[in-house]
N, C-alpha and C. Protein backbone atom coordinates (compact mmCIF):
# COMPACT_ATOMS: atom_id res chain seq x y z
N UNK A 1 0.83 -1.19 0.00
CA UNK A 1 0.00 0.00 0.00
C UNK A 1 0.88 1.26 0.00
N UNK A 2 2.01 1.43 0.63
CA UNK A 2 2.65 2.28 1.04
C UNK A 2 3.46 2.61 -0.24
N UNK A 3 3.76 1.69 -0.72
CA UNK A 3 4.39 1.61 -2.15
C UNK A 3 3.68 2.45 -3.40
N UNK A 4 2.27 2.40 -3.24
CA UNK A 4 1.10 2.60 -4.35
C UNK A 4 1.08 4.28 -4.16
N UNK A 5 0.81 4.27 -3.01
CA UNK A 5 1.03 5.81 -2.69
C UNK A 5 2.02 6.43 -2.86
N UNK A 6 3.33 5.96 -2.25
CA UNK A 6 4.42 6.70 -3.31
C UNK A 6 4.69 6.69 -4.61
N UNK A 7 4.22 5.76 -5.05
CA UNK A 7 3.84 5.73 -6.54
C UNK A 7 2.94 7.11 -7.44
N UNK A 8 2.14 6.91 -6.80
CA UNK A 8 0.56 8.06 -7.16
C UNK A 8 1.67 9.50 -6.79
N UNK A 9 2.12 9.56 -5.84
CA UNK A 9 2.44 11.69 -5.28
C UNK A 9 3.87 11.49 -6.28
N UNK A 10 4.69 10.43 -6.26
CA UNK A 10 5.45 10.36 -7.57
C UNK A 10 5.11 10.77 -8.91
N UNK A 11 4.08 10.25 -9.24
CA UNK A 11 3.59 10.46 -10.55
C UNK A 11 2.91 12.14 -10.28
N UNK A 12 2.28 12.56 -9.57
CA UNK A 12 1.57 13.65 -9.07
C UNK A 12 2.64 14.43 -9.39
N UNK A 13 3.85 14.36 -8.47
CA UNK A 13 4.78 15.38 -8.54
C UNK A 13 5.48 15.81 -9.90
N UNK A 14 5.88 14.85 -10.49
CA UNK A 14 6.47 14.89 -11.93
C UNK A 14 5.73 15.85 -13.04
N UNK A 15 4.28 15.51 -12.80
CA UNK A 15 3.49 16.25 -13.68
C UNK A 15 3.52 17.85 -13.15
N UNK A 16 3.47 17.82 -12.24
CA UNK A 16 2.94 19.53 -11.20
C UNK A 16 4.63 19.99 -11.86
N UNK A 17 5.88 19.53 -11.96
CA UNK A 17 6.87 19.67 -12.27
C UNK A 17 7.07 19.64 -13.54
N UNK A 18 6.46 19.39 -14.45
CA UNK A 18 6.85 19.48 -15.70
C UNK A 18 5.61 20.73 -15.63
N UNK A 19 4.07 20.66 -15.24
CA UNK A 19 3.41 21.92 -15.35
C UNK A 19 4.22 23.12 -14.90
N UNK A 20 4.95 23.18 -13.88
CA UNK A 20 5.19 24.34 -13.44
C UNK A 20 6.53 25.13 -14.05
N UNK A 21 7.37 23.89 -14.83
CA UNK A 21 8.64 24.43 -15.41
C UNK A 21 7.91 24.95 -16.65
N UNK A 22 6.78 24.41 -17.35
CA UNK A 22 5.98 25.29 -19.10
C UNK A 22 5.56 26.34 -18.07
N UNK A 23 5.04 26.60 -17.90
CA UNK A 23 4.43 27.86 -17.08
C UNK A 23 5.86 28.62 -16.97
N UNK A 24 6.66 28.40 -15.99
CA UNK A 24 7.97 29.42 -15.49
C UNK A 24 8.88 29.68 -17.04
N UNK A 25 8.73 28.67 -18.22
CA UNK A 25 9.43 28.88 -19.38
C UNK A 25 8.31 30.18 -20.14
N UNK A 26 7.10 29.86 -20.13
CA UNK A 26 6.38 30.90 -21.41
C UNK A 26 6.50 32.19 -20.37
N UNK A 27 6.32 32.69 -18.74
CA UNK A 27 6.66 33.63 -17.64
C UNK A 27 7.49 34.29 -18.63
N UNK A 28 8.97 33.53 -18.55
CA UNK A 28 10.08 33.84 -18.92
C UNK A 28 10.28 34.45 -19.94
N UNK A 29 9.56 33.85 -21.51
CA UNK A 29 9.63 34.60 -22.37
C UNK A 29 9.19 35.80 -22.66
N UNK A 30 7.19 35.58 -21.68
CA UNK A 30 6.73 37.05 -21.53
C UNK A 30 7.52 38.39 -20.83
N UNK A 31 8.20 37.94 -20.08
CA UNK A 31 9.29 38.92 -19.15
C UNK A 31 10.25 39.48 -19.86
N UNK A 32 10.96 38.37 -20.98
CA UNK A 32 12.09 38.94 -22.63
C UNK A 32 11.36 39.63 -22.89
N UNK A 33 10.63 39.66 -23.83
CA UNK A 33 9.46 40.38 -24.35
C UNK A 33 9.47 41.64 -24.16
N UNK A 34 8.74 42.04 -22.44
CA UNK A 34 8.28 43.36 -21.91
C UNK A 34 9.94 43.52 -21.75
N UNK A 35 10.96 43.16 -21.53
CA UNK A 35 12.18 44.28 -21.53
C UNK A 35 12.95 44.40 -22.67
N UNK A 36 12.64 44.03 -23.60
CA UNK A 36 13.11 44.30 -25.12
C UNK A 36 13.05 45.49 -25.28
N UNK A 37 13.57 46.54 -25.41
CA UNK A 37 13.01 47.89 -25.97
C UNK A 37 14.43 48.29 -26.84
N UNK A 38 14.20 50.01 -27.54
CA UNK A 38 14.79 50.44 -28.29
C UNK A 38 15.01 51.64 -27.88
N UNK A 39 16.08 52.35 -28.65
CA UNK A 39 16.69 53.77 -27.85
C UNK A 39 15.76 54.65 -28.94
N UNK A 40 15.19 56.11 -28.51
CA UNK A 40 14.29 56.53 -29.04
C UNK A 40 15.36 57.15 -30.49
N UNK A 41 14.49 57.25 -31.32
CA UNK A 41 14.57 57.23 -33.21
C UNK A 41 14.02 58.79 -33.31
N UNK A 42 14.27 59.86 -33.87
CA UNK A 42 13.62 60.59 -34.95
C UNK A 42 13.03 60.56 -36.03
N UNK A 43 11.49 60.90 -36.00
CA UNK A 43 10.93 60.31 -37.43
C UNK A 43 11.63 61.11 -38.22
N UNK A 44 11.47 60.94 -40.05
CA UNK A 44 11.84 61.86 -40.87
C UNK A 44 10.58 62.25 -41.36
N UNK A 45 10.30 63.60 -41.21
CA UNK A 45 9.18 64.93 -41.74
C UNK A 45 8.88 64.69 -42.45
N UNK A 46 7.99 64.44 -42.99
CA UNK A 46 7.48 64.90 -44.42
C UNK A 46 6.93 66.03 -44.63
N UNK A 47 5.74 65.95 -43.80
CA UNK A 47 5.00 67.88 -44.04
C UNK A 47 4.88 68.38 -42.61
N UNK A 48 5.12 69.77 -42.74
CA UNK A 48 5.45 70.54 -41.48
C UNK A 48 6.93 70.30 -40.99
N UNK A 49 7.44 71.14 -39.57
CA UNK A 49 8.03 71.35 -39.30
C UNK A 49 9.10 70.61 -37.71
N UNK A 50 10.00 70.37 -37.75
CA UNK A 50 10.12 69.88 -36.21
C UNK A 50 10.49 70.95 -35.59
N UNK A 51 9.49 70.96 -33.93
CA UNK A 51 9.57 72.10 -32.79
C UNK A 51 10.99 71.94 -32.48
N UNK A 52 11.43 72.24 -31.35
CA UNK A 52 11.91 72.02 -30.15
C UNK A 52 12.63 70.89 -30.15
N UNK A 53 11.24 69.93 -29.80
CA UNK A 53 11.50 68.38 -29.09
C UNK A 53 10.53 67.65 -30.56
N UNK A 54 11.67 67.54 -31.43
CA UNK A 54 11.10 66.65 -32.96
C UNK A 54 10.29 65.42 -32.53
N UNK A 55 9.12 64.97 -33.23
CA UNK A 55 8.69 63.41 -32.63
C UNK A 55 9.64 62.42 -32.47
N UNK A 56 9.65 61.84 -32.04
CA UNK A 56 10.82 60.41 -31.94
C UNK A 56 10.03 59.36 -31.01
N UNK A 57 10.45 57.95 -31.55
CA UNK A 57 9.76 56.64 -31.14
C UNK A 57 10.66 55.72 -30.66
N UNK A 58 9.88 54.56 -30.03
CA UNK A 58 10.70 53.61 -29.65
C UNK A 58 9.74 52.60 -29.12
N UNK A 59 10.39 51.12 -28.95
CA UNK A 59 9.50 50.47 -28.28
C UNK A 59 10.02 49.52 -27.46
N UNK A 60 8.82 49.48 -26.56
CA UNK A 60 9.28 48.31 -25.55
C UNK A 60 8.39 47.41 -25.46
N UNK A 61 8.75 46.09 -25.66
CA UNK A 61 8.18 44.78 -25.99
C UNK A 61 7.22 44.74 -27.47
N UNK A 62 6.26 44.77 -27.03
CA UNK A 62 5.14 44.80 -28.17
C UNK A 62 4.57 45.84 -27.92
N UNK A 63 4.89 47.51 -27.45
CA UNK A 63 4.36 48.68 -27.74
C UNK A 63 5.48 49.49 -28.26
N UNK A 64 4.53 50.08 -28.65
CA UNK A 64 5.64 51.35 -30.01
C UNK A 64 5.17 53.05 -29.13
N UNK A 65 6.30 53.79 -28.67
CA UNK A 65 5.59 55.20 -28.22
C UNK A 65 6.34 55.99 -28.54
N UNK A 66 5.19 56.91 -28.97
CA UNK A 66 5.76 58.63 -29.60
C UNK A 66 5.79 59.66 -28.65
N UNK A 67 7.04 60.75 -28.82
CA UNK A 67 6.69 61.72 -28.52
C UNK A 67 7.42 63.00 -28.45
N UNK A 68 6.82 64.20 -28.56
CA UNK A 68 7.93 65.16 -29.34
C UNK A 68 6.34 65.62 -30.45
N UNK A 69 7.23 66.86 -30.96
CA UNK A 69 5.81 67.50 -32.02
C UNK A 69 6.35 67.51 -33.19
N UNK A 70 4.93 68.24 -33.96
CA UNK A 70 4.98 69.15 -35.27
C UNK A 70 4.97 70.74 -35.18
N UNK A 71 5.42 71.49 -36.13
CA UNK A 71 4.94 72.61 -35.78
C UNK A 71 4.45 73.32 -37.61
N UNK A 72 3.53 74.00 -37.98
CA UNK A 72 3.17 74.71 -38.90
C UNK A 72 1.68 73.87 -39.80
N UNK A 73 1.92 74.60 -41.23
CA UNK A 73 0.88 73.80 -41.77
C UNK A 73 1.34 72.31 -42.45
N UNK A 74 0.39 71.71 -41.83
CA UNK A 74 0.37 69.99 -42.19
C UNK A 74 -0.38 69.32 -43.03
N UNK A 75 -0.71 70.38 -44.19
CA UNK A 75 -1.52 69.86 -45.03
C UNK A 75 -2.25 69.42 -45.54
N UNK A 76 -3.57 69.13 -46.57
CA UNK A 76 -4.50 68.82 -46.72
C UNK A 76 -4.99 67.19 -46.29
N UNK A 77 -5.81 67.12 -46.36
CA UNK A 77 -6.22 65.32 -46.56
C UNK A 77 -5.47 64.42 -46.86
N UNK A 78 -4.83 63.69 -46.47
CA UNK A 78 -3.53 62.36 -47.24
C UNK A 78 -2.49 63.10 -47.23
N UNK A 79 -2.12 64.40 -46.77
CA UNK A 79 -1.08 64.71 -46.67
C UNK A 79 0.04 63.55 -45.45
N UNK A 80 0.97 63.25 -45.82
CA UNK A 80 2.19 62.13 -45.48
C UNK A 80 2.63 62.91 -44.18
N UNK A 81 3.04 62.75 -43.14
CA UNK A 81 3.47 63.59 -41.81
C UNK A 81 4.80 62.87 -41.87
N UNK A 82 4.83 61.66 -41.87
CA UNK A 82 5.98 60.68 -41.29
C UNK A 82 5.96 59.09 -41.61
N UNK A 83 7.03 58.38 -42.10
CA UNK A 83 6.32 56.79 -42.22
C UNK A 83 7.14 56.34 -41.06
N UNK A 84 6.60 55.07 -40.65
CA UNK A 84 6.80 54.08 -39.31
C UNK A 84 7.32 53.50 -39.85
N UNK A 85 8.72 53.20 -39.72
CA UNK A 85 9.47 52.10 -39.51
C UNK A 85 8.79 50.46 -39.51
N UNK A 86 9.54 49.50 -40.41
CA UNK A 86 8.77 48.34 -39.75
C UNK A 86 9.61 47.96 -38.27
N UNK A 87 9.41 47.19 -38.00
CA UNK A 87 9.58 46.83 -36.55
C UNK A 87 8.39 47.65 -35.76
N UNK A 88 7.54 48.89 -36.50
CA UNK A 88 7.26 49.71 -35.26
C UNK A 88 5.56 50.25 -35.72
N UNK A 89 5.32 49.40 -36.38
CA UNK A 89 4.02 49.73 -37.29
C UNK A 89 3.11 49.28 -36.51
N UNK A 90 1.89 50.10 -36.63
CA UNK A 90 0.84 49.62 -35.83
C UNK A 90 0.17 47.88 -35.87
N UNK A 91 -0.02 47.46 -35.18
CA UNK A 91 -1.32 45.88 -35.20
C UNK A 91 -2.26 46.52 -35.82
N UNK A 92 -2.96 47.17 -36.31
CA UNK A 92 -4.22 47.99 -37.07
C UNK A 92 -4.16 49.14 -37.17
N UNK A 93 -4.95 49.67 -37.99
CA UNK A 93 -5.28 51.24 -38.42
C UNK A 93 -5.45 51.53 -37.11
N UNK A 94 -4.71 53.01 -36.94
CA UNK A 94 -5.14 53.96 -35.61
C UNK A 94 -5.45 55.24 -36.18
N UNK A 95 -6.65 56.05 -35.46
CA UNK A 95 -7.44 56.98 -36.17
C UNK A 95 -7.38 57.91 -34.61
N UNK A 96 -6.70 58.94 -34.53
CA UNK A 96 -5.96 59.47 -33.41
C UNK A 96 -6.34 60.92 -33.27
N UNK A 97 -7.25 61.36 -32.63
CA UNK A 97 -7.18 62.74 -32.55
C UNK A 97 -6.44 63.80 -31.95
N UNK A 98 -5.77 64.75 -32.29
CA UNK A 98 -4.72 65.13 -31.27
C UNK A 98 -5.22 67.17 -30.98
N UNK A 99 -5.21 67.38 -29.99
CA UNK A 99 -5.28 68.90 -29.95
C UNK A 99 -3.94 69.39 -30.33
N UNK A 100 -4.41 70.96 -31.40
CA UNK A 100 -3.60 71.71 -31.31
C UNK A 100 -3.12 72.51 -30.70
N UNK A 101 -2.06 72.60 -30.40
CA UNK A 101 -1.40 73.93 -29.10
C UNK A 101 -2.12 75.15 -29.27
N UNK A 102 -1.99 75.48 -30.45
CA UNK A 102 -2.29 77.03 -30.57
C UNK A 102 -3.67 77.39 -30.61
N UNK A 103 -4.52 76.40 -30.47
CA UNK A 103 -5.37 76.94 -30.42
C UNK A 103 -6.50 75.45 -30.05
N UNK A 104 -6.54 75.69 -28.64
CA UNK A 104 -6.99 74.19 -27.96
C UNK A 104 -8.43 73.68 -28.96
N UNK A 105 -9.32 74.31 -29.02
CA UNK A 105 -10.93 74.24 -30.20
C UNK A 105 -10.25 73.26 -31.35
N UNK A 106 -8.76 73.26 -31.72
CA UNK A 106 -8.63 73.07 -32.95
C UNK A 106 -8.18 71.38 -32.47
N UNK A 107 -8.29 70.26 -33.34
CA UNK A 107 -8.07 68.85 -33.92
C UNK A 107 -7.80 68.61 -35.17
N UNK A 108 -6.48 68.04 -34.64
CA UNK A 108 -5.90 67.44 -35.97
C UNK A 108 -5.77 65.95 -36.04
N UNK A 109 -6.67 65.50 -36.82
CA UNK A 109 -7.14 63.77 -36.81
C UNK A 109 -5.92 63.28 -37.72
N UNK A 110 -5.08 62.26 -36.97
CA UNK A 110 -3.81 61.38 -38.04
C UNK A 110 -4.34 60.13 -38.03
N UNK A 111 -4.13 59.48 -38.79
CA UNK A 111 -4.10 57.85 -39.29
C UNK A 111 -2.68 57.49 -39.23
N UNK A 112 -2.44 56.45 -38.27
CA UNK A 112 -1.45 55.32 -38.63
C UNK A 112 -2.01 54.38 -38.85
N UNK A 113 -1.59 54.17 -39.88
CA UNK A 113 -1.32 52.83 -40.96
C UNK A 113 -0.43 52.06 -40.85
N UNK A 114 -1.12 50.54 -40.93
CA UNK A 114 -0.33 49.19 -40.57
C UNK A 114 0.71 49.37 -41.52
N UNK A 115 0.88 49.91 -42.68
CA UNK A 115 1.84 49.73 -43.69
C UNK A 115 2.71 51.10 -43.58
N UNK A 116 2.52 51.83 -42.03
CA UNK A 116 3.69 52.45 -42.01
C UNK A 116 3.49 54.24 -42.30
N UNK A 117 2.40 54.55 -43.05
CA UNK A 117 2.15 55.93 -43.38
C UNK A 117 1.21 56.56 -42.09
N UNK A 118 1.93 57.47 -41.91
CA UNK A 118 1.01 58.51 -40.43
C UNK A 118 0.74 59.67 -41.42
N UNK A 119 -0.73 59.86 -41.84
CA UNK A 119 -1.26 60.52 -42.89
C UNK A 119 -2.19 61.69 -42.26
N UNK A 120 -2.19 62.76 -42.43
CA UNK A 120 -3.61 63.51 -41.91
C UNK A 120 -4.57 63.29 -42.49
N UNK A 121 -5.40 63.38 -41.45
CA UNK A 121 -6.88 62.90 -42.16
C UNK A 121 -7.54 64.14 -41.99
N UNK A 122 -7.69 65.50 -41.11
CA UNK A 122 -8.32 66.79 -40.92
C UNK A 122 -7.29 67.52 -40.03
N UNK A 123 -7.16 68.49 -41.08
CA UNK A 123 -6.30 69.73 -40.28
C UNK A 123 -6.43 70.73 -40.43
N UNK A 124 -7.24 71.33 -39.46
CA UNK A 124 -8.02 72.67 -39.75
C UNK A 124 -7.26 74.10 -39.59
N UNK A 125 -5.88 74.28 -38.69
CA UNK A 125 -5.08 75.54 -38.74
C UNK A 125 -3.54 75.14 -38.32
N UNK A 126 -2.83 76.43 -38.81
CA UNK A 126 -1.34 76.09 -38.09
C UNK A 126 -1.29 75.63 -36.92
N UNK A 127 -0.30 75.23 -36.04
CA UNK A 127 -0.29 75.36 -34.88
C UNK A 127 0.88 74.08 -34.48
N UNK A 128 1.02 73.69 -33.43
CA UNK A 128 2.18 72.99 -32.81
C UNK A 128 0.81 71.81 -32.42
N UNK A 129 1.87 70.37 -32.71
CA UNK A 129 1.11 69.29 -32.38
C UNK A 129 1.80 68.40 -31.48
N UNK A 130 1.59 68.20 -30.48
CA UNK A 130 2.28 67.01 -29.91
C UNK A 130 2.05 65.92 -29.80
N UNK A 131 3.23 64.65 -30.24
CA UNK A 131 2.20 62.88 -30.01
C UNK A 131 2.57 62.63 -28.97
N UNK A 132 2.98 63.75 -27.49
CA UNK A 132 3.34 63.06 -26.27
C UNK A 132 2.29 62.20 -25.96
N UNK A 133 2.77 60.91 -25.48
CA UNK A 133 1.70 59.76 -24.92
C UNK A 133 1.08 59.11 -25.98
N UNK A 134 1.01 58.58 -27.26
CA UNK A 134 0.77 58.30 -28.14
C UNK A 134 1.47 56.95 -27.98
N UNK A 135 0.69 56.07 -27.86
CA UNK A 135 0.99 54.60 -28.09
C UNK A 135 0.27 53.41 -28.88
N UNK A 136 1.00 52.42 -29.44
CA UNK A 136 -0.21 51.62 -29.81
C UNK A 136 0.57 49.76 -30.23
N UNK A 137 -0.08 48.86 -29.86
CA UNK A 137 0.48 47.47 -30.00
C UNK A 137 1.01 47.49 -31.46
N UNK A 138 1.81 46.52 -31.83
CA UNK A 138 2.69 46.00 -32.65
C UNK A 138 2.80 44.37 -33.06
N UNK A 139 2.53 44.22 -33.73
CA UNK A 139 3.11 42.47 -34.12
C UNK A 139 4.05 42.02 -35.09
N UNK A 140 5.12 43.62 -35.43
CA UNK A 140 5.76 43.34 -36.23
C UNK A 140 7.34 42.80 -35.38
N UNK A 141 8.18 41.44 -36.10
CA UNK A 141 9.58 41.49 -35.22
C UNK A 141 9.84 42.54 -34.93
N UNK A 142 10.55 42.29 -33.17
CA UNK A 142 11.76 42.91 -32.80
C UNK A 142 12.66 43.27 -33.64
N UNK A 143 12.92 45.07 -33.97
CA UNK A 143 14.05 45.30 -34.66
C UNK A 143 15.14 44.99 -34.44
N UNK A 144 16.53 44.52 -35.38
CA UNK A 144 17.81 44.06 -34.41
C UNK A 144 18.45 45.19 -34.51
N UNK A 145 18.46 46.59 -34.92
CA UNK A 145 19.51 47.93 -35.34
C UNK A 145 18.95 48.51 -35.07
């Protein structure tokens, strides 16, 4: 009897031990993951101007974050602001409203695009834009450069 039972918490244990080492291995990878990041990048302009503090990105794990402005006119409808890097492209279309400095009433609506183009979609006056706090998931690889 005594035998059967060490048998059974034997077998018990092995399993709880192989469960608990998959568990502490996928932990592990989620933990790589969230400390993966990148040293922040300068986008390159397309329309308008860089302030001060130019936008610049970076990411850590599977989020991508902006921040830093625009400053002047940013052009009509589909006007191009900046393209995203791959490694750093959105998981889906993001449709982003952002206030303008100069004049709080005013919104300037951008689209990022999975394929990389941050496009205006409505921009109603000059003014200074900031993407401080601007974030959004990613499923493209970890960049290695």
């Amino acid at each position: 009897m005594t035998d059967m039972i060490k048998a059974e918490i034997g077998m018990a244990g092995n399993e709880t031990i192989k469960m608990l080492n998959g568990n502490f291995n996928g932990l592990s990878d989620a933990v790589t993951a969230a400390t993966q990041r990148t040293e922040p990048k300068t986008f390159t302009i397309v329309t308008g101007t860089a302030n001060d503090r130019p936008p610049v990105y970076w990411r850590v794990g599977g989020r991508v974050y902006i921040n830093g402005g625009i400053s002047g006119e940013l052009g009509a409808q589909g006007a191009k602001l900046f393209d995203i890097p791959v490694g750093f492209r959105p998981k889906r279309t993001q449709l982003i409203g952002i206030v303008r400095q100069e004049n709080p009433m005013s919104v300037l609506l951008v689209q990022f695009n999975t394929d990389g183009r941050a496009l205006v979609v409505w921009s109603p006056s000059k003014g200074v834009t900031w993407f401080d706090g601007l974030s959004w998931e990613t499923d493209d690889d970890f960049p290695t450069a």
